[in-house]
Protein backbone atom coordinates (compact mmCIF):
# COMPACT_ATOMS: atom_id res chain seq x y z
CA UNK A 1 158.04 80.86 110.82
CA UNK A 2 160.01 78.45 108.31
CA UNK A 3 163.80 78.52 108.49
CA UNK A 4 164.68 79.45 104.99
CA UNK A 5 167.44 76.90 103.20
CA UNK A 6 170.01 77.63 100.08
CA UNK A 7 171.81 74.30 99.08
CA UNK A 8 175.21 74.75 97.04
CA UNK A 9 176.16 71.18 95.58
CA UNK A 10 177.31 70.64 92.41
CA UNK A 11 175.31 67.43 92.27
CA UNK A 12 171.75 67.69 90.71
CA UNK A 13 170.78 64.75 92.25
CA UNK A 14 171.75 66.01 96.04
CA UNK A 15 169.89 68.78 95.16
CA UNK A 16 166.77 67.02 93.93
CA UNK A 17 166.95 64.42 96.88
CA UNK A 18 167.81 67.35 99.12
CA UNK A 19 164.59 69.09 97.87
CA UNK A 20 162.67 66.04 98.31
CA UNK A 21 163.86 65.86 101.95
CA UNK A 22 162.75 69.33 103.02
CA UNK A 23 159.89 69.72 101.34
CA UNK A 24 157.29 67.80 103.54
CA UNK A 25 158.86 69.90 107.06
CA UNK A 26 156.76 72.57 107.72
CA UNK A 27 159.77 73.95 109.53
CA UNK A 28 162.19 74.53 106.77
CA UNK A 29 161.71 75.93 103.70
CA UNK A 30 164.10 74.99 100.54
CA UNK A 31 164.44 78.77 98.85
CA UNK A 32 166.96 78.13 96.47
CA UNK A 33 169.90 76.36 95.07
CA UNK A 34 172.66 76.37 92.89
CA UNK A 35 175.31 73.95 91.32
CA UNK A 36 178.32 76.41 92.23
CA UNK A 37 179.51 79.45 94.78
CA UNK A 38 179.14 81.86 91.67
CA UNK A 39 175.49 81.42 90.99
CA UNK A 40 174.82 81.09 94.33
CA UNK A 41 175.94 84.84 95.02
CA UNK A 42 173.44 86.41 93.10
CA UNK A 43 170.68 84.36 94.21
CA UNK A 44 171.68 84.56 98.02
CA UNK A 45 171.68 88.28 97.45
CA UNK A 46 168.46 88.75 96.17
CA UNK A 47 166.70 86.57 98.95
CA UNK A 48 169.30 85.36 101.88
CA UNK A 49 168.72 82.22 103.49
CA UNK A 50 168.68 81.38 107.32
CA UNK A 51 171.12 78.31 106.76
CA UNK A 52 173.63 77.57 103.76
CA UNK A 53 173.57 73.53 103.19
CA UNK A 54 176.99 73.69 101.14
CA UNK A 55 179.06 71.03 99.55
CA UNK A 56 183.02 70.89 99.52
CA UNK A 57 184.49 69.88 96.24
CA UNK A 58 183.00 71.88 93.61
CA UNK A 59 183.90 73.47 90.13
CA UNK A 60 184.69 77.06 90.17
CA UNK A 61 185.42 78.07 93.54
CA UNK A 62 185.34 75.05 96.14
CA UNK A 63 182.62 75.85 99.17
CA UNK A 64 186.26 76.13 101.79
CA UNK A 65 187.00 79.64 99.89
CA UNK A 66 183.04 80.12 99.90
CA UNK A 67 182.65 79.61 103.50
CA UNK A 68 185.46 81.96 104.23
CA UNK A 69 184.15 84.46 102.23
CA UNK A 70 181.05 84.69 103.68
CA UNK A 71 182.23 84.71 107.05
CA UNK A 72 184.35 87.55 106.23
CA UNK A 73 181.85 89.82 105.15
CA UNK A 74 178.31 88.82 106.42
CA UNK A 75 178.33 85.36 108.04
CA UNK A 76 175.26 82.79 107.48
CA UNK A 77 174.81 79.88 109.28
CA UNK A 78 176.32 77.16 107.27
CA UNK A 79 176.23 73.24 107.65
CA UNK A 80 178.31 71.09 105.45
CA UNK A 81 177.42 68.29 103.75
CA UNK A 82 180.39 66.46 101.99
CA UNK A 83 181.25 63.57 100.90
CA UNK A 84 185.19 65.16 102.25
CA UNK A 85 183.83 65.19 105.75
CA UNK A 86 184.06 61.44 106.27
CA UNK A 87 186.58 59.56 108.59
CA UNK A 88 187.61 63.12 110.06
CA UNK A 89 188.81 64.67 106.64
CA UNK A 90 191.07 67.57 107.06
CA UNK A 91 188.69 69.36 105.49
CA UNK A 92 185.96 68.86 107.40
CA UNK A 93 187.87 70.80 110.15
CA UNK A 94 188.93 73.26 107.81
CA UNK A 95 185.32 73.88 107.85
CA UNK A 96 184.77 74.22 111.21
CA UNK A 97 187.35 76.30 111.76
CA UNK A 98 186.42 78.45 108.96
CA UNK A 99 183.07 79.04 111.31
CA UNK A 100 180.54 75.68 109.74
CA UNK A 101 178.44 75.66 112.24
CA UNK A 102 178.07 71.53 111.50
CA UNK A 103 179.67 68.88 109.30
CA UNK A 104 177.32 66.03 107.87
CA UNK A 105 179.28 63.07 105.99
CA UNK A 106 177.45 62.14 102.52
CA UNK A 107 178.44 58.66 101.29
CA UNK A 108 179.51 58.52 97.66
CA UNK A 109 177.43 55.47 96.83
CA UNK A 110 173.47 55.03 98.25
CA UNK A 111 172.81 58.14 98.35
CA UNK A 112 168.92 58.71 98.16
CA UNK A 113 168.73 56.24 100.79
CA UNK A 114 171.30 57.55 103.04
CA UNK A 115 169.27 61.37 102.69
CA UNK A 116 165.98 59.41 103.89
CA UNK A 117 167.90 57.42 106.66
CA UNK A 118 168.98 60.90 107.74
CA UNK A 119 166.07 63.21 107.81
CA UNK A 120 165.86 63.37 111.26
CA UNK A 121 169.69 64.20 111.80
CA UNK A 122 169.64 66.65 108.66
CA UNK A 123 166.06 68.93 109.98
CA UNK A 124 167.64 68.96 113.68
CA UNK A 125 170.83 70.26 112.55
CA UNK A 126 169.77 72.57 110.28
CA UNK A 127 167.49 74.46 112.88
CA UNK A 128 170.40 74.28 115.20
CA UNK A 129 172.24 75.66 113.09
CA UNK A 130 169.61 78.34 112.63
CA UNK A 131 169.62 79.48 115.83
CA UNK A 132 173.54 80.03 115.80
CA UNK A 133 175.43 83.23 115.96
CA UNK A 134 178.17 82.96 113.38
CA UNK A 135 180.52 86.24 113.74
CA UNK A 136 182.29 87.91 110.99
CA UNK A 137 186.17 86.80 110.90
CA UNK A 138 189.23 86.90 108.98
CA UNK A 139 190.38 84.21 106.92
CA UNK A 140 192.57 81.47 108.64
CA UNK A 141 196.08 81.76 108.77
CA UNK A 142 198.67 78.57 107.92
CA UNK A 143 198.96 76.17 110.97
CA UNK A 144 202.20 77.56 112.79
CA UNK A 145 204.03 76.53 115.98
CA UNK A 146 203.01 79.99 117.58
CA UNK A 147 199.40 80.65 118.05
CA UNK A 148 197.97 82.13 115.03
CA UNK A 149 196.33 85.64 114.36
CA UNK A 150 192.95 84.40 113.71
CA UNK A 151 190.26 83.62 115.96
CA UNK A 152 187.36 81.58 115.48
CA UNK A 153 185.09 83.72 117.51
CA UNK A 154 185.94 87.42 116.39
CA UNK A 155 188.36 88.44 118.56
CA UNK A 156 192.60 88.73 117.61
CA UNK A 157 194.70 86.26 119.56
CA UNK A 158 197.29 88.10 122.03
CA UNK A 159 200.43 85.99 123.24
CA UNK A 160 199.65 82.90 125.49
CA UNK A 161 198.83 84.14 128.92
CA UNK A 162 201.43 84.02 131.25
CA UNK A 163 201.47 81.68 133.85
CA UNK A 164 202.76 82.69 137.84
CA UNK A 165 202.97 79.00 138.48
CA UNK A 166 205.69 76.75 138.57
CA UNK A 167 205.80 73.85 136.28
CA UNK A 168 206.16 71.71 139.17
CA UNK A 169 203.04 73.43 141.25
CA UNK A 170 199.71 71.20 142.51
CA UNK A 171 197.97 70.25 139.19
CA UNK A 172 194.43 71.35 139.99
CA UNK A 173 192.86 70.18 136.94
CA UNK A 174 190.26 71.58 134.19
CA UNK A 175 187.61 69.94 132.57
CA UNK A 176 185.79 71.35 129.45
CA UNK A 177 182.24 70.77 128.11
CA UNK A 178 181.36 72.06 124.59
CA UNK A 179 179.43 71.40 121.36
CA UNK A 180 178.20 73.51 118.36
CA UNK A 181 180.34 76.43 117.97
CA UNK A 182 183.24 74.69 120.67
CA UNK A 183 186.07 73.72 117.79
CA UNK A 184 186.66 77.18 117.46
CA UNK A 185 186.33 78.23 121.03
CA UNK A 186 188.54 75.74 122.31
CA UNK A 187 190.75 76.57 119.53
CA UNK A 188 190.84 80.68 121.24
CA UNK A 189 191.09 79.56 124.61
CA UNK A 190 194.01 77.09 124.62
CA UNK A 191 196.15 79.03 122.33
CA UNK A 192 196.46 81.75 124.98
CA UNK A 193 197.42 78.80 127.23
CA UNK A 194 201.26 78.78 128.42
CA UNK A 195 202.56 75.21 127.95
CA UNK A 196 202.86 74.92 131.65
CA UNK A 197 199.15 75.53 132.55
CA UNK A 198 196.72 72.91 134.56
CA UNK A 199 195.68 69.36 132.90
CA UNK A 200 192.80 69.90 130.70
CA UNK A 201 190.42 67.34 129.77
CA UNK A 202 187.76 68.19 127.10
CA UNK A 203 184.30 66.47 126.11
CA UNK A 204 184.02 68.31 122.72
CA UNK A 205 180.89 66.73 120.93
CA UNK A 206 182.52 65.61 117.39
CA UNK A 207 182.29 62.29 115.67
CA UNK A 208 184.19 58.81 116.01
CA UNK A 209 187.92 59.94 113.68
CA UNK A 210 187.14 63.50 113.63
CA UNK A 211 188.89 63.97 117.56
CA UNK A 212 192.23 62.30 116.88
CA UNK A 213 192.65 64.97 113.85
CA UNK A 214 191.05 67.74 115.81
CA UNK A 215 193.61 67.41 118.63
CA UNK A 216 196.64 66.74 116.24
CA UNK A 217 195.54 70.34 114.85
CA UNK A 218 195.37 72.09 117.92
CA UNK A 219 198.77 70.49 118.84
CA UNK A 220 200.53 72.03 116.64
CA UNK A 221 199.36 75.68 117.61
CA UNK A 222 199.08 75.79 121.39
CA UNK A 223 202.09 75.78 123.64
CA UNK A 224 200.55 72.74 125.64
CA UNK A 225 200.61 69.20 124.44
CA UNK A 226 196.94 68.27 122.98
CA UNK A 227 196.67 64.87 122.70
CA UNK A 228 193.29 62.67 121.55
CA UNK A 229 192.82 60.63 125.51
CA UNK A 230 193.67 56.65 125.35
CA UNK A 231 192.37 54.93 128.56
CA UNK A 232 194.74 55.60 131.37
CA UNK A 233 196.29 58.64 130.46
CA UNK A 234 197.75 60.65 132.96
CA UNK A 235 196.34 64.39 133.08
CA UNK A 236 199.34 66.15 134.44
CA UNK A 237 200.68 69.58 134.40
CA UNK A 238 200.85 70.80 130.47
CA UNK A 239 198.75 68.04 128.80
CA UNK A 240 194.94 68.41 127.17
CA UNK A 241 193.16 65.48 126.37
CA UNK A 242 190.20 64.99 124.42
CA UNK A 243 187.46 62.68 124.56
CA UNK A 244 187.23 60.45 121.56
CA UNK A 245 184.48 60.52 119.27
CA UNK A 246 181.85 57.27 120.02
CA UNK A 247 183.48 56.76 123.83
CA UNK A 248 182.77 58.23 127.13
CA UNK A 249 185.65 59.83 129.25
CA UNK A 250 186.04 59.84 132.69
CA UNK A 251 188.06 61.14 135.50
CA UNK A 252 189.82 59.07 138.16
CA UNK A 253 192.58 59.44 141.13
CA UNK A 254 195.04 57.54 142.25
CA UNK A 255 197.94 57.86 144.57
CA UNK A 256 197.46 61.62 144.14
CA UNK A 257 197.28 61.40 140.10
CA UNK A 258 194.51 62.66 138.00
CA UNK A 259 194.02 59.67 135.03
CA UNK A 260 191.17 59.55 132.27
CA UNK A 261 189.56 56.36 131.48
CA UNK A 262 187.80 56.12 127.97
CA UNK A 263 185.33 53.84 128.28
CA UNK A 264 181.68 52.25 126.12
CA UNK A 265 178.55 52.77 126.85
CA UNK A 266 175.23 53.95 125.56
CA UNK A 267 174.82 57.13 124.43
CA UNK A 268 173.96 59.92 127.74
CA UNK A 269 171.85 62.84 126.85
CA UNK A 270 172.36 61.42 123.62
CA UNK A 271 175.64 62.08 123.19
CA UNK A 272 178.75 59.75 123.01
CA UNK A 273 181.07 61.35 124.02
CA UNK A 274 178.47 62.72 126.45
CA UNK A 275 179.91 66.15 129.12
CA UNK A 276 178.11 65.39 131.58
CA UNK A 277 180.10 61.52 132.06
CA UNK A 278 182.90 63.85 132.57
CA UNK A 279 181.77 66.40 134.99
CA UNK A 280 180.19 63.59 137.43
CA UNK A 281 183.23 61.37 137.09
CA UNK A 282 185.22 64.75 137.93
CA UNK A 283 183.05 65.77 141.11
CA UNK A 284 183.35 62.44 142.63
CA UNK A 285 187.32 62.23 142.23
CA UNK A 286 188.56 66.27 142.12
CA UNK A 287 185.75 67.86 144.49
CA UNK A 288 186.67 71.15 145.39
CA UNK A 289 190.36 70.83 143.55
CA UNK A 290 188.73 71.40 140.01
CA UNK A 291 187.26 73.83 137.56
CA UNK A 292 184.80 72.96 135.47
CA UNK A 293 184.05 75.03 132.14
CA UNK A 294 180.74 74.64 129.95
CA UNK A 295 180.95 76.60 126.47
CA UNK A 296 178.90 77.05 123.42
CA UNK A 297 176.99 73.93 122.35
CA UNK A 298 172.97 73.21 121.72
CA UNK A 299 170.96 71.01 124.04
CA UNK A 300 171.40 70.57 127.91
CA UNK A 301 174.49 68.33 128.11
CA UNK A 302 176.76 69.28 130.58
CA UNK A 303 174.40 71.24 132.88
CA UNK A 304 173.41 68.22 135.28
CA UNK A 305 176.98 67.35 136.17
CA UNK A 306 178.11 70.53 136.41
CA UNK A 307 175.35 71.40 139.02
CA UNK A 308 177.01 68.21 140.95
CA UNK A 309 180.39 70.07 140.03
CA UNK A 310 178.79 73.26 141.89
CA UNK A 311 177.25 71.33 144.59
CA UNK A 312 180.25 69.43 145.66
CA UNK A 313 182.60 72.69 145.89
CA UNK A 314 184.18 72.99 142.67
CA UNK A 315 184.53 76.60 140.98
CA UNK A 316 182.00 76.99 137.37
CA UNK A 317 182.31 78.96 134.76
CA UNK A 318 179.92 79.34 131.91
CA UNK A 319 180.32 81.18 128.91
CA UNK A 320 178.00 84.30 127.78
CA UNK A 321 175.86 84.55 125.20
CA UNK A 322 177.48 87.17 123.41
CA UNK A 323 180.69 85.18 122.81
CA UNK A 324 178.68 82.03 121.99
CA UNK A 325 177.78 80.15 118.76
CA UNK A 326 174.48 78.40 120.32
CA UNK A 327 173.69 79.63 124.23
CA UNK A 328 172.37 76.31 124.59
CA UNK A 329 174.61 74.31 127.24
CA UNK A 330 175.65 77.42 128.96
CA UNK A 331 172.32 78.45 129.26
CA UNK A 332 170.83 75.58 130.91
CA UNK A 333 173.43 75.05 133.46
CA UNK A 334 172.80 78.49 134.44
CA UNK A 335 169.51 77.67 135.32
CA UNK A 336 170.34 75.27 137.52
CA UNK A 337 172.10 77.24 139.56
CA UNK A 338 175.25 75.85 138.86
CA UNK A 339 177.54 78.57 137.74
CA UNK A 340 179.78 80.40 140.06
CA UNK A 341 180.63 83.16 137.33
CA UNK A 342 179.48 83.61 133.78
CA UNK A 343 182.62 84.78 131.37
CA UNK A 344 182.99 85.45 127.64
CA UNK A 345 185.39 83.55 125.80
CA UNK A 346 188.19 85.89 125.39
CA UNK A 347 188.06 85.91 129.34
CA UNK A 348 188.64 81.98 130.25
CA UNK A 349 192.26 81.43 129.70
CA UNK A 350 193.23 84.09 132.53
CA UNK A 351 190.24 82.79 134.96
CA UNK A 352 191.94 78.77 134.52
CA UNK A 353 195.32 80.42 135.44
CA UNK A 354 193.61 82.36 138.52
CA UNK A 355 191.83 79.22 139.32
CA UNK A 356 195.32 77.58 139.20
CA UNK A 357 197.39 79.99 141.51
CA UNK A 358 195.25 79.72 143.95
CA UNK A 359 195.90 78.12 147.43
């Protein structure tokens, strides 16, 4: 069965070339489309798509207020395409936050050609993005210094967890795996962080200038400092640091210090940042001393190192299908036998600060 495609652009000629584009998959089928939000409404209504392809800047009502209004009542799985998405546009995650399943950067000059270049990358996301499980939500409150009300994945935010252990305590690190659907989860989880928690490093997939903005954002809601990771960074006591988009990340100890090196390379399960450069690095330097978390995302990366993770003594967690976008990542670890419990997100904050307290 066809996955059944609305586009919203205000562009005829997107929507032509987008046309063009789908029309010879057998996979997805182009149902409608409309130059505004407004029209779309009615149309949607009448015959509602799988996936939304939706642009940004449009006359009317721009597709941000769209998106949220959708996701408010009854959510669709949405994929932006924007020429506002490119070299990590506030916007873009905006989007994301709003519940966008996936951002796709359309240049403002070539194109036609830039649609055919991207076929492959446009059918692949939208069936990913078909097989997500956007949930109904709220819209998004202003940025604050206290973690906000809303939550990406359904669920209200309490207060930041509390933490029973001293500032000054063994820093048994975190690490983090996540793709589609993990900018809002990782938004949940490290608000209810207290600034004091364990040294978090993330592998969030997320392209080359999105990550530096992504972490500014969360920065200035969670208690603990979130910080894009430069090569040598320290992971200590309080800190999260994200991989950068187009570099690997990697753990390393010395003199009793957790670091990060950010590193080249070819893409691993192709991915760049890839998880599962992160979860081996982590195994061979952290061993038992380490928890390793694998959350919503499609595809399998992650589930190899975190099996090494497992094997080596280190405590897994994986989230649940109910709470995730795409059961992908989660999934397949699972089946290797590599998770020690399986949580949903509203769950993981407490289990790092159990991991942490222990002896």
């Amino acid at each position: 069965m066809s996955i059944k495609v609305f586009v919203v652009d205000d562009s005829a000629i997107v929507r032509q070339a987008l046309a063009h584009m789908l029309s010879g998959n057998p996979e997805v089928e182009l149902i409608g489309s409309a130059p505004n939000p407004l029209l779309a409404m009615d149309a949607m209504r009448k015959n509602p798509p799988d996936v939304l392809l939706l642009d940004i800047e449009m006359p009317g009502m721009d597709g941000l207020t769209f998106l949220r209004q959708i996701m408010a009542g009854t959510p669709i799985p949405t994929v932006i395409c924007s020429t506002l998405s490119t070299e990590g546009s506030k916007v873009a995650l905006d989007a994301l936050s709003a519940g966008a399943v996936a951002v796709l950067a359309k240049p403002k000059l070539g194109l036609k050609q830039f649609l055919d270049d991207s076929r492959r990358e446009m059918i692949q996301t939208l069936k990913t993005a078909a097989k997500s499980k956007p949930r109904a939500r709220t819209a998004h409150a202003p940025v604050v210094s206290k973690p906000p009300s809303f939550s990406a994945s359904g669920f209200s935010h309490p207060a930041p967890v509390a933490s029973t252990v001293h500032a000054f305590a063994m820093n048994k690190p975190v690490v983090i795996g996540s793709s589609t659907g993990g900018t809002q989860a990782l938004e949940y989880m490290l608000t209810e962080l207290p600034a004091d928690a364990p040294g978090i490093a993330i592998t969030q997939h997320m392209p080359e200038k999105f990550t530096a903005m992504y972490a500014k954002r969360l920065d200035g809601i969670c208690a603990m400092n979130v910080r894009e990771a430069k090569d040598g960074d320290r992971l200590e006591r309080g800190v999260v640091l994200i991989a950068p988009g187009g570099k690997h990340m990697q753990m390393r100890k010395a003199s009793g210090q957790y670091f990060v090196s950010v590193v080249d390379g070819p893409p691993v399960n192709r991915h760049k940042p890839s998880v599962d450069v992160l979860f081996r690095s982590a195994a061979e330097c952290a061993g038992r001393d380490i928890l390793g978390i694998i959350l919503t995302g499609m595809g399998d990366d992650g589930a190899r190192g975190m099996k090494i993770l497992h094997d080596g003594g280190a405590r897994t967690i994986a989230q649940n299908e109910e709470t995730c976008v795409v059961f992908g990542m989660p999934k397949e670890a699972i089946k290797l036998q590599a998770v020690d419990e399986i949580l949903p997100l509203e769950s993981m904050a407490r289990a790092i600060l159990q991991f942490d307290s222990r002896a």
